[in-house]
C-alpha atoms as a PDB file:
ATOM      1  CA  UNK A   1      84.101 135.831 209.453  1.00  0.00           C
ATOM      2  CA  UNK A   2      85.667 133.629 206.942  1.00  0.00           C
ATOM      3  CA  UNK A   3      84.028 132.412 203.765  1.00  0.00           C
ATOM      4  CA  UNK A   4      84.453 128.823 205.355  1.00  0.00           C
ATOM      5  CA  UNK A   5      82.841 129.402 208.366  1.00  0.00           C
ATOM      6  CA  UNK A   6      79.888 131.547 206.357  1.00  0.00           C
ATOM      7  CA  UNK A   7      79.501 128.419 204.474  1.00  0.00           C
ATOM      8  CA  UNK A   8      79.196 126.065 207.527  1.00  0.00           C
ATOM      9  CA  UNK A   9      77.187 128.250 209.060  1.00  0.00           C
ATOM     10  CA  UNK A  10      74.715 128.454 206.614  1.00  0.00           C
ATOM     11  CA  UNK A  11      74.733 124.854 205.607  1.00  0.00           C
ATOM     12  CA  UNK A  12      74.075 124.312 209.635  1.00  0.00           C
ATOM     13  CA  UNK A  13      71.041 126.574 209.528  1.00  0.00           C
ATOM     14  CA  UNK A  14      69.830 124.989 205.918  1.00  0.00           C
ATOM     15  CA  UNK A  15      70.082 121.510 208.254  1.00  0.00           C
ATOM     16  CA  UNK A  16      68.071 122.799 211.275  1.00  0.00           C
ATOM     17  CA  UNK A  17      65.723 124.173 208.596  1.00  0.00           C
ATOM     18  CA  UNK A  18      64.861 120.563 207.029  1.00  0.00           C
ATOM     19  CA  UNK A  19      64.802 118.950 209.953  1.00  0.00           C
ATOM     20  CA  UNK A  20      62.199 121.160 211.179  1.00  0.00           C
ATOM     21  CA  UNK A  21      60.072 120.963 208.352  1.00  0.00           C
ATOM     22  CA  UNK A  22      60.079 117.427 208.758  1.00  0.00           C
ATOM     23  CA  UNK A  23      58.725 117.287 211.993  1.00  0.00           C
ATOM     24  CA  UNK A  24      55.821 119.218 210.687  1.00  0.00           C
ATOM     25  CA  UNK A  25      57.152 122.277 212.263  1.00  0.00           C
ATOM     26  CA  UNK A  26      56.249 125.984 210.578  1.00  0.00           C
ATOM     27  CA  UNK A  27      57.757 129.541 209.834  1.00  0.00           C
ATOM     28  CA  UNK A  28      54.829 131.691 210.516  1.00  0.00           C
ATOM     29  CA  UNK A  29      55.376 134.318 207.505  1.00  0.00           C
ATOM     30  CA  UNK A  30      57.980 132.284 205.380  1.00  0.00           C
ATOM     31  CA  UNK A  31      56.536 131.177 202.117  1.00  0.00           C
ATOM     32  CA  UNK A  32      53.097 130.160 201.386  1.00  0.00           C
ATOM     33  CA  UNK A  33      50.557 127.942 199.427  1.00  0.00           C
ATOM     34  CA  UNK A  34      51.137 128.250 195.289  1.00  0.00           C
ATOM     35  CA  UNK A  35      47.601 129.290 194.328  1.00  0.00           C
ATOM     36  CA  UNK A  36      45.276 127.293 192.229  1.00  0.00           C
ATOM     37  CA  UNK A  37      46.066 129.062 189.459  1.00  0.00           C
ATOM     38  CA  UNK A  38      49.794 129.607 190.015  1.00  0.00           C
ATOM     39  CA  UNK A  39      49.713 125.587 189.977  1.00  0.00           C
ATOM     40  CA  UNK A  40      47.233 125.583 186.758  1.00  0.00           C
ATOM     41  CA  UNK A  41      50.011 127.368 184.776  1.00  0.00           C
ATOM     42  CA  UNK A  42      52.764 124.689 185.543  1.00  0.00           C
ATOM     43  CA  UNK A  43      50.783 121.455 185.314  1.00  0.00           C
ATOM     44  CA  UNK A  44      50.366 121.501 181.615  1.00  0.00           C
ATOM     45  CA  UNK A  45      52.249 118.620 180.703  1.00  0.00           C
ATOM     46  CA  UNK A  46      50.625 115.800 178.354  1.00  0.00           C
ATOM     47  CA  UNK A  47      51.016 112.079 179.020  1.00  0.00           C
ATOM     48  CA  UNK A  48      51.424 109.716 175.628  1.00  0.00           C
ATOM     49  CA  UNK A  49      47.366 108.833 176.359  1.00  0.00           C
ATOM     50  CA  UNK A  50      46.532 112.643 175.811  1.00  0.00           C
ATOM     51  CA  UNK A  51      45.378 112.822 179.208  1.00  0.00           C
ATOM     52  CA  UNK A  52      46.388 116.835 180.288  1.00  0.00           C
ATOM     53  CA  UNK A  53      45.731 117.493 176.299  1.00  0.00           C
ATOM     54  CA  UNK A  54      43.452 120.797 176.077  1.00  0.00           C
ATOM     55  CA  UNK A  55      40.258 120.737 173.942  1.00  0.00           C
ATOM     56  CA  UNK A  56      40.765 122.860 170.848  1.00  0.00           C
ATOM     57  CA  UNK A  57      42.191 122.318 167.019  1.00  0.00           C
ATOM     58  CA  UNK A  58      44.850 124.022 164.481  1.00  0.00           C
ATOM     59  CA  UNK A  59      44.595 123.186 160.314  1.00  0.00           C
ATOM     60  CA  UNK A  60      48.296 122.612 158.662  1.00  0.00           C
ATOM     61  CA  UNK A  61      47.755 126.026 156.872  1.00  0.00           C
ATOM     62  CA  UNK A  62      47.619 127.639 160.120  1.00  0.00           C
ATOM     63  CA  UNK A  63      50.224 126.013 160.821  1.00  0.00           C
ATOM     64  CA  UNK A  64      52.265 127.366 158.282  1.00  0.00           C
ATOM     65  CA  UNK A  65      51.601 130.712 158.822  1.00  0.00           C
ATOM     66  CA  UNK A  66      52.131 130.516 162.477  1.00  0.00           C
ATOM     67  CA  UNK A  67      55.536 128.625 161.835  1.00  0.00           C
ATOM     68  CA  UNK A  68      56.607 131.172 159.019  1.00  0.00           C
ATOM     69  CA  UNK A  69      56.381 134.162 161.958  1.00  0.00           C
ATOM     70  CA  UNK A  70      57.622 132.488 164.812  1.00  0.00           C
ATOM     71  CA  UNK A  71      59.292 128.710 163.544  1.00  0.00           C
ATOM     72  CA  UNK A  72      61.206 129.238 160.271  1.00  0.00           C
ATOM     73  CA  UNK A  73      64.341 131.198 161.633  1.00  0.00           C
ATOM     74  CA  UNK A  74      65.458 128.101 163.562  1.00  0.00           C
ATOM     75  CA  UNK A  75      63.898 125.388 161.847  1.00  0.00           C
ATOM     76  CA  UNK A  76      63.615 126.083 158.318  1.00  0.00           C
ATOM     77  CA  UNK A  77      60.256 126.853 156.576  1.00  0.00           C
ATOM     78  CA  UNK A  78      60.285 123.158 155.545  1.00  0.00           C
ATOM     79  CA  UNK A  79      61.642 122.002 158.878  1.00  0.00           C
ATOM     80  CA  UNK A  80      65.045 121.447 157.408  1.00  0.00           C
ATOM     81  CA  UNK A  81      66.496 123.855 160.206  1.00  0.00           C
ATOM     82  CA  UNK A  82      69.730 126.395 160.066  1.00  0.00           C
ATOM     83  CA  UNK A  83      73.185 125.668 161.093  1.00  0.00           C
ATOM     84  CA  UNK A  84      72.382 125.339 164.719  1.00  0.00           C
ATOM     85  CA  UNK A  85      69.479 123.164 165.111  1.00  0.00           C
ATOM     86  CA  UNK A  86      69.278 119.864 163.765  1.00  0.00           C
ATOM     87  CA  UNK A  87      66.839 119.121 160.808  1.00  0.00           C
ATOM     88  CA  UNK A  88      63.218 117.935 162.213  1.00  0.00           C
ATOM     89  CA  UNK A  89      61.687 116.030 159.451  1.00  0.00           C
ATOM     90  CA  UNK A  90      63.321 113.485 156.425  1.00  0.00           C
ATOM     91  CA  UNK A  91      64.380 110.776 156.790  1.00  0.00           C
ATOM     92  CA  UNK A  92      61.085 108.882 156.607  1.00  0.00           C
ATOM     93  CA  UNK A  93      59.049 106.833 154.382  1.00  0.00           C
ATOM     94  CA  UNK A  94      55.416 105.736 153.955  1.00  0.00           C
ATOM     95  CA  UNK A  95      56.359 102.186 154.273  1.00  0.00           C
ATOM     96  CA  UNK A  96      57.672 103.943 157.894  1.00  0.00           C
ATOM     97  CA  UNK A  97      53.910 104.678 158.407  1.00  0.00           C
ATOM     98  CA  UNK A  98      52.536 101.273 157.405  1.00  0.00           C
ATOM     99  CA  UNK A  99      54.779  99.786 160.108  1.00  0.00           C
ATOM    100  CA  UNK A 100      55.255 102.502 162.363  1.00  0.00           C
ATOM    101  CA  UNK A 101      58.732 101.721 162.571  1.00  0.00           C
ATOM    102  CA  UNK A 102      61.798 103.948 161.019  1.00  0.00           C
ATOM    103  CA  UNK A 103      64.435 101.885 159.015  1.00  0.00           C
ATOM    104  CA  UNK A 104      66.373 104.859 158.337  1.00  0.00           C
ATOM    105  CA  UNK A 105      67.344 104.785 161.889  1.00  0.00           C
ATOM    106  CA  UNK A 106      68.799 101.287 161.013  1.00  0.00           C
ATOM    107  CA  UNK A 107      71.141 102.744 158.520  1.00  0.00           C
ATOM    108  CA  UNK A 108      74.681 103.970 159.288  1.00  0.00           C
ATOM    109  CA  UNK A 109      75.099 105.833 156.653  1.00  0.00           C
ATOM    110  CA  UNK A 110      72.301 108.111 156.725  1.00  0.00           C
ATOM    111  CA  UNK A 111      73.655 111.395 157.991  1.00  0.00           C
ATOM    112  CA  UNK A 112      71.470 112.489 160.767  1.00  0.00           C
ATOM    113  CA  UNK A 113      68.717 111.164 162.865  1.00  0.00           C
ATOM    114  CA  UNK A 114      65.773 114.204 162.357  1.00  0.00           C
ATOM    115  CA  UNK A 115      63.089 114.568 164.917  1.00  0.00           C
ATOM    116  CA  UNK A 116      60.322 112.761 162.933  1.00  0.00           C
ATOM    117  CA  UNK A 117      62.542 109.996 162.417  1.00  0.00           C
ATOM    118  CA  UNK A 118      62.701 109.355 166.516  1.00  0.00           C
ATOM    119  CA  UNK A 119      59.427 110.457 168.176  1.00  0.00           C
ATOM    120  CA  UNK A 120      57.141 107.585 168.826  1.00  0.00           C
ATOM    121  CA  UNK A 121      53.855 109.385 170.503  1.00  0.00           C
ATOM    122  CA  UNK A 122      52.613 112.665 168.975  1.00  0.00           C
ATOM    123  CA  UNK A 123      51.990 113.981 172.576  1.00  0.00           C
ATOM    124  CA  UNK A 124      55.844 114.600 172.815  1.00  0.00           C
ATOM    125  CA  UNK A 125      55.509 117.006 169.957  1.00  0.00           C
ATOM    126  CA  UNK A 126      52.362 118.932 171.267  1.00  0.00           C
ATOM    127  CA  UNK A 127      54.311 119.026 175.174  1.00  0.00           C
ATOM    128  CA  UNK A 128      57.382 120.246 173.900  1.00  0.00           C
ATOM    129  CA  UNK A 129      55.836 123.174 171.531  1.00  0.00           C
ATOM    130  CA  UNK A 130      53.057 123.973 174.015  1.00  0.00           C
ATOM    131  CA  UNK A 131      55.766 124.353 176.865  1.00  0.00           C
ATOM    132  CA  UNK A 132      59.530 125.065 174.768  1.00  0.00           C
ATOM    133  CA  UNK A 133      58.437 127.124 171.759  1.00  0.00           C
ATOM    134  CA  UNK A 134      59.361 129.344 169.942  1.00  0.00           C
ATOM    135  CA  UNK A 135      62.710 129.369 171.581  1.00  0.00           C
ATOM    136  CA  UNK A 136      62.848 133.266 172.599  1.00  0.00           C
ATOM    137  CA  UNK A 137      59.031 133.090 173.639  1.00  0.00           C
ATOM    138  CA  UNK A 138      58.521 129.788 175.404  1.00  0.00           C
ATOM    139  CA  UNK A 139      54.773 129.025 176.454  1.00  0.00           C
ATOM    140  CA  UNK A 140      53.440 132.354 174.269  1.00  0.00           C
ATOM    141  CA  UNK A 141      52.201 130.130 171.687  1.00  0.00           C
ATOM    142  CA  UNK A 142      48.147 130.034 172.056  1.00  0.00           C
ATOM    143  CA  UNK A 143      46.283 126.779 171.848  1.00  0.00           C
ATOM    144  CA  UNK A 144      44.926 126.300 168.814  1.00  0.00           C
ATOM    145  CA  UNK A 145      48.883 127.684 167.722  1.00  0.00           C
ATOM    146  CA  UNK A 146      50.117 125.006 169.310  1.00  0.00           C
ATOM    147  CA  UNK A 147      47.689 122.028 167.373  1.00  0.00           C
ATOM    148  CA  UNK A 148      48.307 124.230 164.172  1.00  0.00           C
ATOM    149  CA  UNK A 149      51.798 123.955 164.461  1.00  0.00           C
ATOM    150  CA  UNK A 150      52.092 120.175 165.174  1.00  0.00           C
ATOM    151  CA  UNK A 151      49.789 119.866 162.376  1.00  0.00           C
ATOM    152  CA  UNK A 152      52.045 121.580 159.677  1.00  0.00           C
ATOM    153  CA  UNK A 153      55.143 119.691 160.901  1.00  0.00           C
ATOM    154  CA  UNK A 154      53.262 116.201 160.564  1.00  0.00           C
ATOM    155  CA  UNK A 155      52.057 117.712 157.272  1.00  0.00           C
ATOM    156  CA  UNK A 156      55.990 117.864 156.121  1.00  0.00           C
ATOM    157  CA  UNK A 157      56.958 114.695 156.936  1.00  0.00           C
ATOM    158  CA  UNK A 158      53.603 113.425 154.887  1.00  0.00           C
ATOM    159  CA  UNK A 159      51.544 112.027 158.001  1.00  0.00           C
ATOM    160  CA  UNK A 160      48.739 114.449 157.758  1.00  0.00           C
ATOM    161  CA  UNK A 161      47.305 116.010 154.481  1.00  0.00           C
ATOM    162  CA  UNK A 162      47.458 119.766 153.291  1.00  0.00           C
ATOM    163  CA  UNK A 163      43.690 120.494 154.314  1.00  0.00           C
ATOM    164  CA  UNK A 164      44.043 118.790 157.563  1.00  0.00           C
ATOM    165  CA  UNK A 165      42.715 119.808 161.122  1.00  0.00           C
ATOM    166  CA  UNK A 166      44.574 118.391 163.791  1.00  0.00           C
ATOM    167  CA  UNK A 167      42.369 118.638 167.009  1.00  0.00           C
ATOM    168  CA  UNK A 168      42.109 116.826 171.077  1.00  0.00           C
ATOM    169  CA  UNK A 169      39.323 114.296 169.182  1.00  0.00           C
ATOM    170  CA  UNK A 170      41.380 112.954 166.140  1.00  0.00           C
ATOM    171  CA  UNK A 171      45.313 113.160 167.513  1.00  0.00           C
ATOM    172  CA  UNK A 172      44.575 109.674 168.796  1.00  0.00           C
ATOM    173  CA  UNK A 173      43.874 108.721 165.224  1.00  0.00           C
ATOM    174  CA  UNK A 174      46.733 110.669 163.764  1.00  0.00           C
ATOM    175  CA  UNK A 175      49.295 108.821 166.398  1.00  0.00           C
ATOM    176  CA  UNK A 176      48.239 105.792 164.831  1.00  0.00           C
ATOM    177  CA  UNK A 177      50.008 106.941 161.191  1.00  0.00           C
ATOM    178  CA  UNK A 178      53.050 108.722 163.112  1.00  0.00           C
ATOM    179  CA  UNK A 179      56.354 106.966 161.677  1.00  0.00           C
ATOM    180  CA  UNK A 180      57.973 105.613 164.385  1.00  0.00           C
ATOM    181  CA  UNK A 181      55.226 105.056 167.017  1.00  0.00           C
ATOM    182  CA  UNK A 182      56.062 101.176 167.736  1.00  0.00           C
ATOM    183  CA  UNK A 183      60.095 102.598 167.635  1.00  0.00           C
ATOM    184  CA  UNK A 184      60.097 102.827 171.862  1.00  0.00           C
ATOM    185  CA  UNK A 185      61.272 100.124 174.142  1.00  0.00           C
ATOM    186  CA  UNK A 186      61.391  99.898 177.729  1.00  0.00           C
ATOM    187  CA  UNK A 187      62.750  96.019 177.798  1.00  0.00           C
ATOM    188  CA  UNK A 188      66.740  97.647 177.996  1.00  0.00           C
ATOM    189  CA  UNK A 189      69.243  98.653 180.962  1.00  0.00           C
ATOM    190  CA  UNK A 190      67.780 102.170 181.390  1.00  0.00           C
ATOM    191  CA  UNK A 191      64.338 101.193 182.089  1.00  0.00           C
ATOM    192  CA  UNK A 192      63.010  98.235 184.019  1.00  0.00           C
ATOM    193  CA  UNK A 193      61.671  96.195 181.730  1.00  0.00           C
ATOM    194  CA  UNK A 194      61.180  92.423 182.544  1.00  0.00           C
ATOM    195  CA  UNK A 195      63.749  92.261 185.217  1.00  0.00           C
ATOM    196  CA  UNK A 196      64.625  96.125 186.699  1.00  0.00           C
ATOM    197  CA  UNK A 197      68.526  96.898 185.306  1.00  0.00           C
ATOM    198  CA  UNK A 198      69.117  93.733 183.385  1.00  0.00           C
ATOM    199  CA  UNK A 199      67.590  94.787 180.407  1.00  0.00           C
ATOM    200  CA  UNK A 200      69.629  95.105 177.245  1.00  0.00           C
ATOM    201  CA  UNK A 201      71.666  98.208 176.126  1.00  0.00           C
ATOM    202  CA  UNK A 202      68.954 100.305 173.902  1.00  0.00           C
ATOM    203  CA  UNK A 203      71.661 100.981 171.055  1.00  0.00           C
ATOM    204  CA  UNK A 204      69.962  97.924 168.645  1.00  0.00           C
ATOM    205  CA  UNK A 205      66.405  97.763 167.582  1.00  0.00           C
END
C-alpha cells in the first residue's frame, strides 16, 4: 500500500471517527475521563483578578536565595540576564510607579524593552513562574517559591522593599505600584474594543 493511500485511509477513518463522536456515539475501551486530580494539576492558571491564585506567601530574601539556585544562570542574579535571554528589569522609574505607565517604552532610543518595563498585571508574572520556571524544571517550583520569587524580581525593579512579603492577601495592593499596570489596551485592531476589528494598530500609546 502506498504512502498516499495510507494517508487517505487514515484521514477517512480520523473522519468517521469525529463524526461519530459527534453524534454522541462511544468506543467502549478507548480513552477515558481525566481524573479530578489529573485536571487539578492543569487548571492552575491565574486570571489578572487573582482568581485561581493559591493561598500562601514568599519574602524578597527568599526570593533571592531561591533565584540564586535555580534563576541566576539565565537571568542574571540582578535580573539583567545572559546572552540568550533578554534582560527582565531596567528600564523603569518611580515616576513609572506614580503613573503606572512606562515612558521608557516611548523612547526609541532606549535599547531594549525588559520585562518589567511591559507587564501590566502582576498575575502574569506569578502564571508564568508558577507554570514556565525554571526553564529545565518547569512547574517544580513550590508555592511559597513561586510568591518568593515574584517578590525578589519586583524587589529589583524597586516596587517592593528588601524586607517585603509578597502573599495571595497583599498582591492586589502590590499591583497597584507595578510600573506599567495602566500600559494595556484593548481599544486596537487585535482586540475588539469599541467596534470588533476596527480598532487602531497597538504600535502607539
Amino acid at each position: 500500500m502506498s504512502s498516499l493511500v495510507k494517508a487517505l485511509a487514515l484521514a477517512a477513518m480520523a473522519c468517521v471517527a469525529s463524526m461519530a463522536l459527534a453524534q454522541g456515539k462511544s468506543f467502549p475501551g478507548i480513552g477515558r475521563d481525566a481524573t479530578p486530580k489529573e485536571v487539578a494539576a492543569w487548571d492552575i492558571d491565574v486570571r489578572p483578578d487573582f482568581k485561581g491564585l493559591p493561598a500562601g506567601s514568599g519574602s524578597v530574601a527568599k526570593g533571592q536565595e531561591v533565584w540564586e539556585g535555580k534563576c541566576a544562570s539565565c537571568h542574571g542574579v540582578f535580573g539583567e540576564s545572559n546572552q540568550v535571554f533578554n534582560p527582565l528589569v531596567g528600564g523603569t522609574t518611580a515616576e513609572d510607579i506614580k503613573t503606572g505607565r512606562v515612558a521608557t517604552l516611548m523612547r526609541p532610543d532606549y535599547p531594549g524593552r525588559t520585562t518589567m518595563m511591559k507587564v501590566s498585571s502582576i498575575s502574569t508574572l506569578w502564571d508564568y513562574i508558577n507554570r514556565a520556571m525554571p526553564w529545565a524544571q518547569p512547574k517544580s517550583l513550590s508555592v511559597e517559591e513561586v510568591y518568593a520569587v515574584t517578590a525578589y524580581l519586583l524587589n529589583l525593579a524597586d516596587v517592593v522593599p528588601a524586607d517585603f512579603t509578597l502573599s495571595n492577601k497583599n498582591i492586589g495592593e502590590v499591583q497597584n505600584r507595578l510600573p506599567n499596570r495602566n500600559g494595556m489596551t484593548t481599544d486596537h485592531g487585535l482586540w475588539p474594543g469599541k467596534e470588533i476589528g476596527k480598532g487602531k494598530p497597538d504600535v502607539a500609546a
